[in-house]
N, C-alpha and C. Protein backbone atom coordinates (compact mmCIF):
# COMPACT_ATOMS: atom_id res chain seq x y z
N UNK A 1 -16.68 -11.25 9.40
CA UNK A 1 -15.89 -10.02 9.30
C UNK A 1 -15.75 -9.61 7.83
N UNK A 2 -15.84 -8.28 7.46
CA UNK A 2 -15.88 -7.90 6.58
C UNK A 2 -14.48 -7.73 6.20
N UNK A 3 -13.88 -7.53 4.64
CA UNK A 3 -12.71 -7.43 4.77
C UNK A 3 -12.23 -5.84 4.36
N UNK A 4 -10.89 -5.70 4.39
CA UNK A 4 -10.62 -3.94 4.21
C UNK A 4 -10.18 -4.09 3.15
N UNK A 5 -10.34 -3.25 1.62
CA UNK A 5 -9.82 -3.24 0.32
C UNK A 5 -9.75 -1.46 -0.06
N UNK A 6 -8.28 -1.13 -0.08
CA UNK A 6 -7.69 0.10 -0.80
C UNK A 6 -7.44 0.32 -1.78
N UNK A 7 -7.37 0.99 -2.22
CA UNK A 7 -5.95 1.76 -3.10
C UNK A 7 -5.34 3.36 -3.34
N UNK A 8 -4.06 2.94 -3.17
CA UNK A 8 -3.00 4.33 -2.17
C UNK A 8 -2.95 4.81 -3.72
N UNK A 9 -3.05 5.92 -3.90
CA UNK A 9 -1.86 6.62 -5.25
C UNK A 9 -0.83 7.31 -4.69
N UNK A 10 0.73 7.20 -4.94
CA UNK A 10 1.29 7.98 -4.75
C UNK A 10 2.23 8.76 -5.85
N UNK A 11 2.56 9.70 -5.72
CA UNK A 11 3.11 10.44 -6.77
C UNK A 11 4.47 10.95 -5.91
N UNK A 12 5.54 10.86 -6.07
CA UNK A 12 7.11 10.65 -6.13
C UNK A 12 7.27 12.27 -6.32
N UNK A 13 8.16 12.74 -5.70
CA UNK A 13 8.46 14.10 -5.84
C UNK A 13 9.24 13.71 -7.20
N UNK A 14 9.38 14.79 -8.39
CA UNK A 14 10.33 14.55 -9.34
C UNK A 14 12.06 13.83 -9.42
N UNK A 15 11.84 12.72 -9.88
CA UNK A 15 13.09 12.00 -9.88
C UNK A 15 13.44 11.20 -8.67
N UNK A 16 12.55 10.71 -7.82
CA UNK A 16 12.71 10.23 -6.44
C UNK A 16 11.72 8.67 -7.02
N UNK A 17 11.29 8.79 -7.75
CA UNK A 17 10.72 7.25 -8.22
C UNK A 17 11.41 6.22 -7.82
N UNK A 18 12.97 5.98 -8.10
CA UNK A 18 13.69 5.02 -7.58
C UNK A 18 13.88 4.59 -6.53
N UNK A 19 13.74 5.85 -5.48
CA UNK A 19 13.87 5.42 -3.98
C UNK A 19 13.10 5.02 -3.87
N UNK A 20 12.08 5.99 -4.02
CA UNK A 20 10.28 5.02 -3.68
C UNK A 20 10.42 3.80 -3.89
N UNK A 21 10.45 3.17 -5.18
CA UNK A 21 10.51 1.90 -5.70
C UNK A 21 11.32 0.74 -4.84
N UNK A 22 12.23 1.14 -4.35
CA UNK A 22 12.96 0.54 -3.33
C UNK A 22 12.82 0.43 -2.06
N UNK A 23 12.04 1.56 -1.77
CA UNK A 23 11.63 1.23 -0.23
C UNK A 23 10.30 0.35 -0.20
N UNK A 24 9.31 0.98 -1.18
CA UNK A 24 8.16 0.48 -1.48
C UNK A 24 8.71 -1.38 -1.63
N UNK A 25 9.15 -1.88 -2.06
CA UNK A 25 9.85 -3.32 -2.21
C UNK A 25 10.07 -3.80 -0.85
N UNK A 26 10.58 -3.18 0.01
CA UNK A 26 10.93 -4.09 1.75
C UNK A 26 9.73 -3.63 2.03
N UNK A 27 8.87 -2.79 1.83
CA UNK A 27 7.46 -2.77 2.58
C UNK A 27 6.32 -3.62 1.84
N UNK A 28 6.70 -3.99 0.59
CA UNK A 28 5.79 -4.99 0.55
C UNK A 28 5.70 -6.29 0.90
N UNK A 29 7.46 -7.02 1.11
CA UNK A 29 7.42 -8.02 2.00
C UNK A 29 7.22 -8.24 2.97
N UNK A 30 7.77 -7.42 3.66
CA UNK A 30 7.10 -7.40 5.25
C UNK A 30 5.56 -7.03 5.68
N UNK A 31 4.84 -6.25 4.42
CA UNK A 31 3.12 -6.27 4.35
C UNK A 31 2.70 -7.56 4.36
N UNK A 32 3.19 -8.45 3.17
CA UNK A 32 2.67 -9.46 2.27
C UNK A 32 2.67 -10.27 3.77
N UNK A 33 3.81 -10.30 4.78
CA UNK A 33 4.49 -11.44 5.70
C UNK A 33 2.90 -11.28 7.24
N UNK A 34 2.43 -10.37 7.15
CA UNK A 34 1.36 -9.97 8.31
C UNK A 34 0.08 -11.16 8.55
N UNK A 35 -0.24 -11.17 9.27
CA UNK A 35 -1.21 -12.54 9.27
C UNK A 35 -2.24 -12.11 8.92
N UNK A 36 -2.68 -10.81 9.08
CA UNK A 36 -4.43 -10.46 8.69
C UNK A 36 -4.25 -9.66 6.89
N UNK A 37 -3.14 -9.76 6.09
CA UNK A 37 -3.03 -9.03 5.02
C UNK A 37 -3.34 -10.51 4.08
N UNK A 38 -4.08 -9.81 3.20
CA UNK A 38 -4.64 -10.79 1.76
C UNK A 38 -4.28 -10.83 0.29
N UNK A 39 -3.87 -9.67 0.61
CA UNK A 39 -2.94 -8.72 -1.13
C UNK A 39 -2.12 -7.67 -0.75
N UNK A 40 -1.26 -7.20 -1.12
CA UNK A 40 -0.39 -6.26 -1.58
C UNK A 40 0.08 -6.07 -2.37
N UNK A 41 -0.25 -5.34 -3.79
CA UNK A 41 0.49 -5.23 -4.71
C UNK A 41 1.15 -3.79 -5.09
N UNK A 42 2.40 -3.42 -5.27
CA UNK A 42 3.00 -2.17 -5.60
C UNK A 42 3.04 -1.90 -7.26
N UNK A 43 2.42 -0.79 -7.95
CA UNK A 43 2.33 -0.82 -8.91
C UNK A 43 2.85 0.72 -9.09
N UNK A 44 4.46 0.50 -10.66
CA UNK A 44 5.06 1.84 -10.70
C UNK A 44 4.66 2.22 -12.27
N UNK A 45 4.33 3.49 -12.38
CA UNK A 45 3.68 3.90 -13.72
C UNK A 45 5.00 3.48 -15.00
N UNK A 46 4.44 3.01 -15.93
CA UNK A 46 5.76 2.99 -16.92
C UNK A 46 5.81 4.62 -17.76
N UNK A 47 5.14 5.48 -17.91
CA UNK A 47 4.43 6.32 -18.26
C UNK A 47 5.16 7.61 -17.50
N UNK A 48 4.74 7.40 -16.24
CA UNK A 48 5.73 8.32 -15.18
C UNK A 48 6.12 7.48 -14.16
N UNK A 49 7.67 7.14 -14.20
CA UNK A 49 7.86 6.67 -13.01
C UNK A 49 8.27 7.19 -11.53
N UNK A 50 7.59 8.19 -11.69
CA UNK A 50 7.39 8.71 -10.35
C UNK A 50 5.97 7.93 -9.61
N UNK A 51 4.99 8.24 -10.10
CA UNK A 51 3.62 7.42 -9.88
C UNK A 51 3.49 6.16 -9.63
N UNK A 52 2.99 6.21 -8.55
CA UNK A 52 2.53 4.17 -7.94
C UNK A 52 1.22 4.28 -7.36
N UNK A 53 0.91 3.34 -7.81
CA UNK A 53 -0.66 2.99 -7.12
C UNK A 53 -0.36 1.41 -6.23
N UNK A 54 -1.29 1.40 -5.34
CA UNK A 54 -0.64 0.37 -4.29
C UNK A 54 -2.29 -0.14 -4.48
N UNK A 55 -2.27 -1.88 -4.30
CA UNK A 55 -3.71 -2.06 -4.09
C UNK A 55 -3.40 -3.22 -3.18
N UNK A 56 -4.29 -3.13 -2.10
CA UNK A 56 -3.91 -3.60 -0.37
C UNK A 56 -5.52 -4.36 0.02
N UNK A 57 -5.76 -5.89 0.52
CA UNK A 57 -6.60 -6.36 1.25
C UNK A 57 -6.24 -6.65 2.46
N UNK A 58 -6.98 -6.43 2.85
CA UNK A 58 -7.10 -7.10 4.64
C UNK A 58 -8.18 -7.98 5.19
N UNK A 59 -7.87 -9.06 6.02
CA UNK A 59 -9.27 -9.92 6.34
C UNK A 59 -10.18 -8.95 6.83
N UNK A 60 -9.57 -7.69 7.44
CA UNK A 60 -10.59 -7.12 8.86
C UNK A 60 -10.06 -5.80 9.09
N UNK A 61 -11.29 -5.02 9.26
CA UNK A 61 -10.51 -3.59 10.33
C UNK A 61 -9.58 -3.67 10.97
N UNK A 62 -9.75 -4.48 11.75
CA UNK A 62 -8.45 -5.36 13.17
C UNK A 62 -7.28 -5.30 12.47
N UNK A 63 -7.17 -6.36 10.99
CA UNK A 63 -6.14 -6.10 10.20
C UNK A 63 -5.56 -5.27 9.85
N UNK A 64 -6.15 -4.31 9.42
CA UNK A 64 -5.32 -3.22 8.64
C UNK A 64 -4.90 -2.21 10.13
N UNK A 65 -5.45 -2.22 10.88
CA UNK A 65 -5.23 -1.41 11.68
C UNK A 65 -3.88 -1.56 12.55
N UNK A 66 -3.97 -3.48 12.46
CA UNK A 66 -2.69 -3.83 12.95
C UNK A 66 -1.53 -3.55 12.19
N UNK A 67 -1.61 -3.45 10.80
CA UNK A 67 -0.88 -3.12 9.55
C UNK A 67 -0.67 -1.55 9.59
N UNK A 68 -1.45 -1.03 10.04
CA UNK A 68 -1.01 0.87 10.44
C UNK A 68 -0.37 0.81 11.86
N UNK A 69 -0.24 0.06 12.71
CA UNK A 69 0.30 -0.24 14.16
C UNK A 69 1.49 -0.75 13.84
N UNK A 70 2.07 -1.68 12.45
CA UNK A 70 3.41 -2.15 12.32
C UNK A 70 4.60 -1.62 12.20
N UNK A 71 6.02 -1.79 12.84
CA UNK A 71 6.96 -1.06 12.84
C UNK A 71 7.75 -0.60 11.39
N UNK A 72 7.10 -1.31 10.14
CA UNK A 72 7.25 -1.23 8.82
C UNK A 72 6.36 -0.39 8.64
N UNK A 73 5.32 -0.37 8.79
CA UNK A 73 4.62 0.55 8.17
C UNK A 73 4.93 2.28 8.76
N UNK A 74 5.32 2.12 10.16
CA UNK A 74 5.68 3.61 10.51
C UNK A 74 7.11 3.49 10.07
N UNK A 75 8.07 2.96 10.23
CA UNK A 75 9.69 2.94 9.86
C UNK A 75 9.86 2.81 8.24
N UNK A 76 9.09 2.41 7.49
CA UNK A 76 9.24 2.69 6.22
C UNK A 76 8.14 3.39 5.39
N UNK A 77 6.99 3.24 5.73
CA UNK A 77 5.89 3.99 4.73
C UNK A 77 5.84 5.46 5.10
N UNK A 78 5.90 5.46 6.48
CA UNK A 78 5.51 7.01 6.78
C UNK A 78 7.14 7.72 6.95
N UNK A 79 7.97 7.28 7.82
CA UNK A 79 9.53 7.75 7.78
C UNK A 79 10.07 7.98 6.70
N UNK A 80 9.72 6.92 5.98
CA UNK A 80 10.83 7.36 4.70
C UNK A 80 10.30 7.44 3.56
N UNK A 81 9.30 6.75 2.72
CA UNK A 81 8.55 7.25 1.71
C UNK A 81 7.62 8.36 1.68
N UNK A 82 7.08 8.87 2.63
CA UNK A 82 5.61 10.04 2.65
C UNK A 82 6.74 11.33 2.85
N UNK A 83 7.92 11.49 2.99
CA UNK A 83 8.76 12.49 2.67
C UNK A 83 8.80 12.61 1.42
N UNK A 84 9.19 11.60 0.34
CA UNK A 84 9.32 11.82 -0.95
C UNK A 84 7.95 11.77 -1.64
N UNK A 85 7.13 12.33 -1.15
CA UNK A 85 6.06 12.28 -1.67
C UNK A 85 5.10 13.75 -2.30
N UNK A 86 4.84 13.61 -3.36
CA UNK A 86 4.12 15.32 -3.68
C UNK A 86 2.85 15.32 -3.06
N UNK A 87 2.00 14.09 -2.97
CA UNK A 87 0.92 13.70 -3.50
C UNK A 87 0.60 12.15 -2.90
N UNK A 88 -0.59 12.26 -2.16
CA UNK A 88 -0.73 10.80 -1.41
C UNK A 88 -2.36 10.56 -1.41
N UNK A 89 -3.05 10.20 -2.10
CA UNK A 89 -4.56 9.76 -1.76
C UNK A 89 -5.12 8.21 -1.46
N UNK A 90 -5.72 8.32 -0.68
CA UNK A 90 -6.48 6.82 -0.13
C UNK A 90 -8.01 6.20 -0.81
N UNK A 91 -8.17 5.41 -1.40
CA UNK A 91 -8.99 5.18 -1.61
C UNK A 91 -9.89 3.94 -0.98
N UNK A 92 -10.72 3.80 0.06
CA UNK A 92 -11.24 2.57 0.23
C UNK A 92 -12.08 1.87 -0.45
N UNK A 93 -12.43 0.69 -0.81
CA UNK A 93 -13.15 0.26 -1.80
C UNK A 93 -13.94 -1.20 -1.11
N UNK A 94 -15.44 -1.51 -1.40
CA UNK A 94 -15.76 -2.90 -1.10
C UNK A 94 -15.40 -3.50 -2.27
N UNK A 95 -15.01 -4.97 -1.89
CA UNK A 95 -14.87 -6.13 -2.80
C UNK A 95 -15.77 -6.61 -3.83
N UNK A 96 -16.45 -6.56 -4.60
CA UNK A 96 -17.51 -7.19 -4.59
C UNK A 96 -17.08 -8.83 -5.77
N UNK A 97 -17.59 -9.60 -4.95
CA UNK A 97 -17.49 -11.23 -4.85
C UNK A 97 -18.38 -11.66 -5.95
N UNK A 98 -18.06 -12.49 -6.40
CA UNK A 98 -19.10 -13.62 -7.27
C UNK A 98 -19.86 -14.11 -6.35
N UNK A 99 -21.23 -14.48 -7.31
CA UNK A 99 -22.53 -15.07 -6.75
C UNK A 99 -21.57 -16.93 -6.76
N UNK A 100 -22.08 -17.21 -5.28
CA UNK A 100 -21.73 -18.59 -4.87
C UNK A 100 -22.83 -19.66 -4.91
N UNK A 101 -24.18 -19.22 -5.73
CA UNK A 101 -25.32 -19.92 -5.51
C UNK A 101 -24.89 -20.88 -6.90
């Protein structure tokens, strides 16, 4: 199985950085807690702290998909953060691994 590798940008409606930052925090524990998740990291701009970039692995399609099926991910990513949001892009990305020879 191949694995799933993102990264979210989000951009904070003006002055809403803090909430973000706080909700974004119970959604990354309960990401990190999923059996098919490999990384989650929440990253807030020092620069603008409205801006976060999120960078997310998964063992598997199956995974992440179960991770878009979780009651965290609809009760906190989409309910309550993608409101405060100007600005949301997805990026998928392959891994690419060191030679094991």
């Amino acid at each position: 199985m191949e694995e799933v590798a993102l990264i979210v940008h989000y951009q904070a409606m003006e002055g809403k950085g803090d909430e973000v930052a706080a909700l974004l925090a119970r959604h990354t524990a309960a990401t990190r807690a999923e059996p098919g998740n490999l990384d989650f990291v929440a990253l807030r701009g020092t620069e603008d702290p409205d801006s976060f970039v999120l960078y997310e692995r998964y063992a598997s399609a199956d995974a992440f998909k179960a991770h878009q099926a979780s009651p965290h991910f609809e009760g906190i990513a989409v309910a309550q953060i993608r409101p405060l949001l100007s600005e949301r892009t997805l990026r998928f990305c392959q891994v690419i691994q060191p030679d094991r020879s």
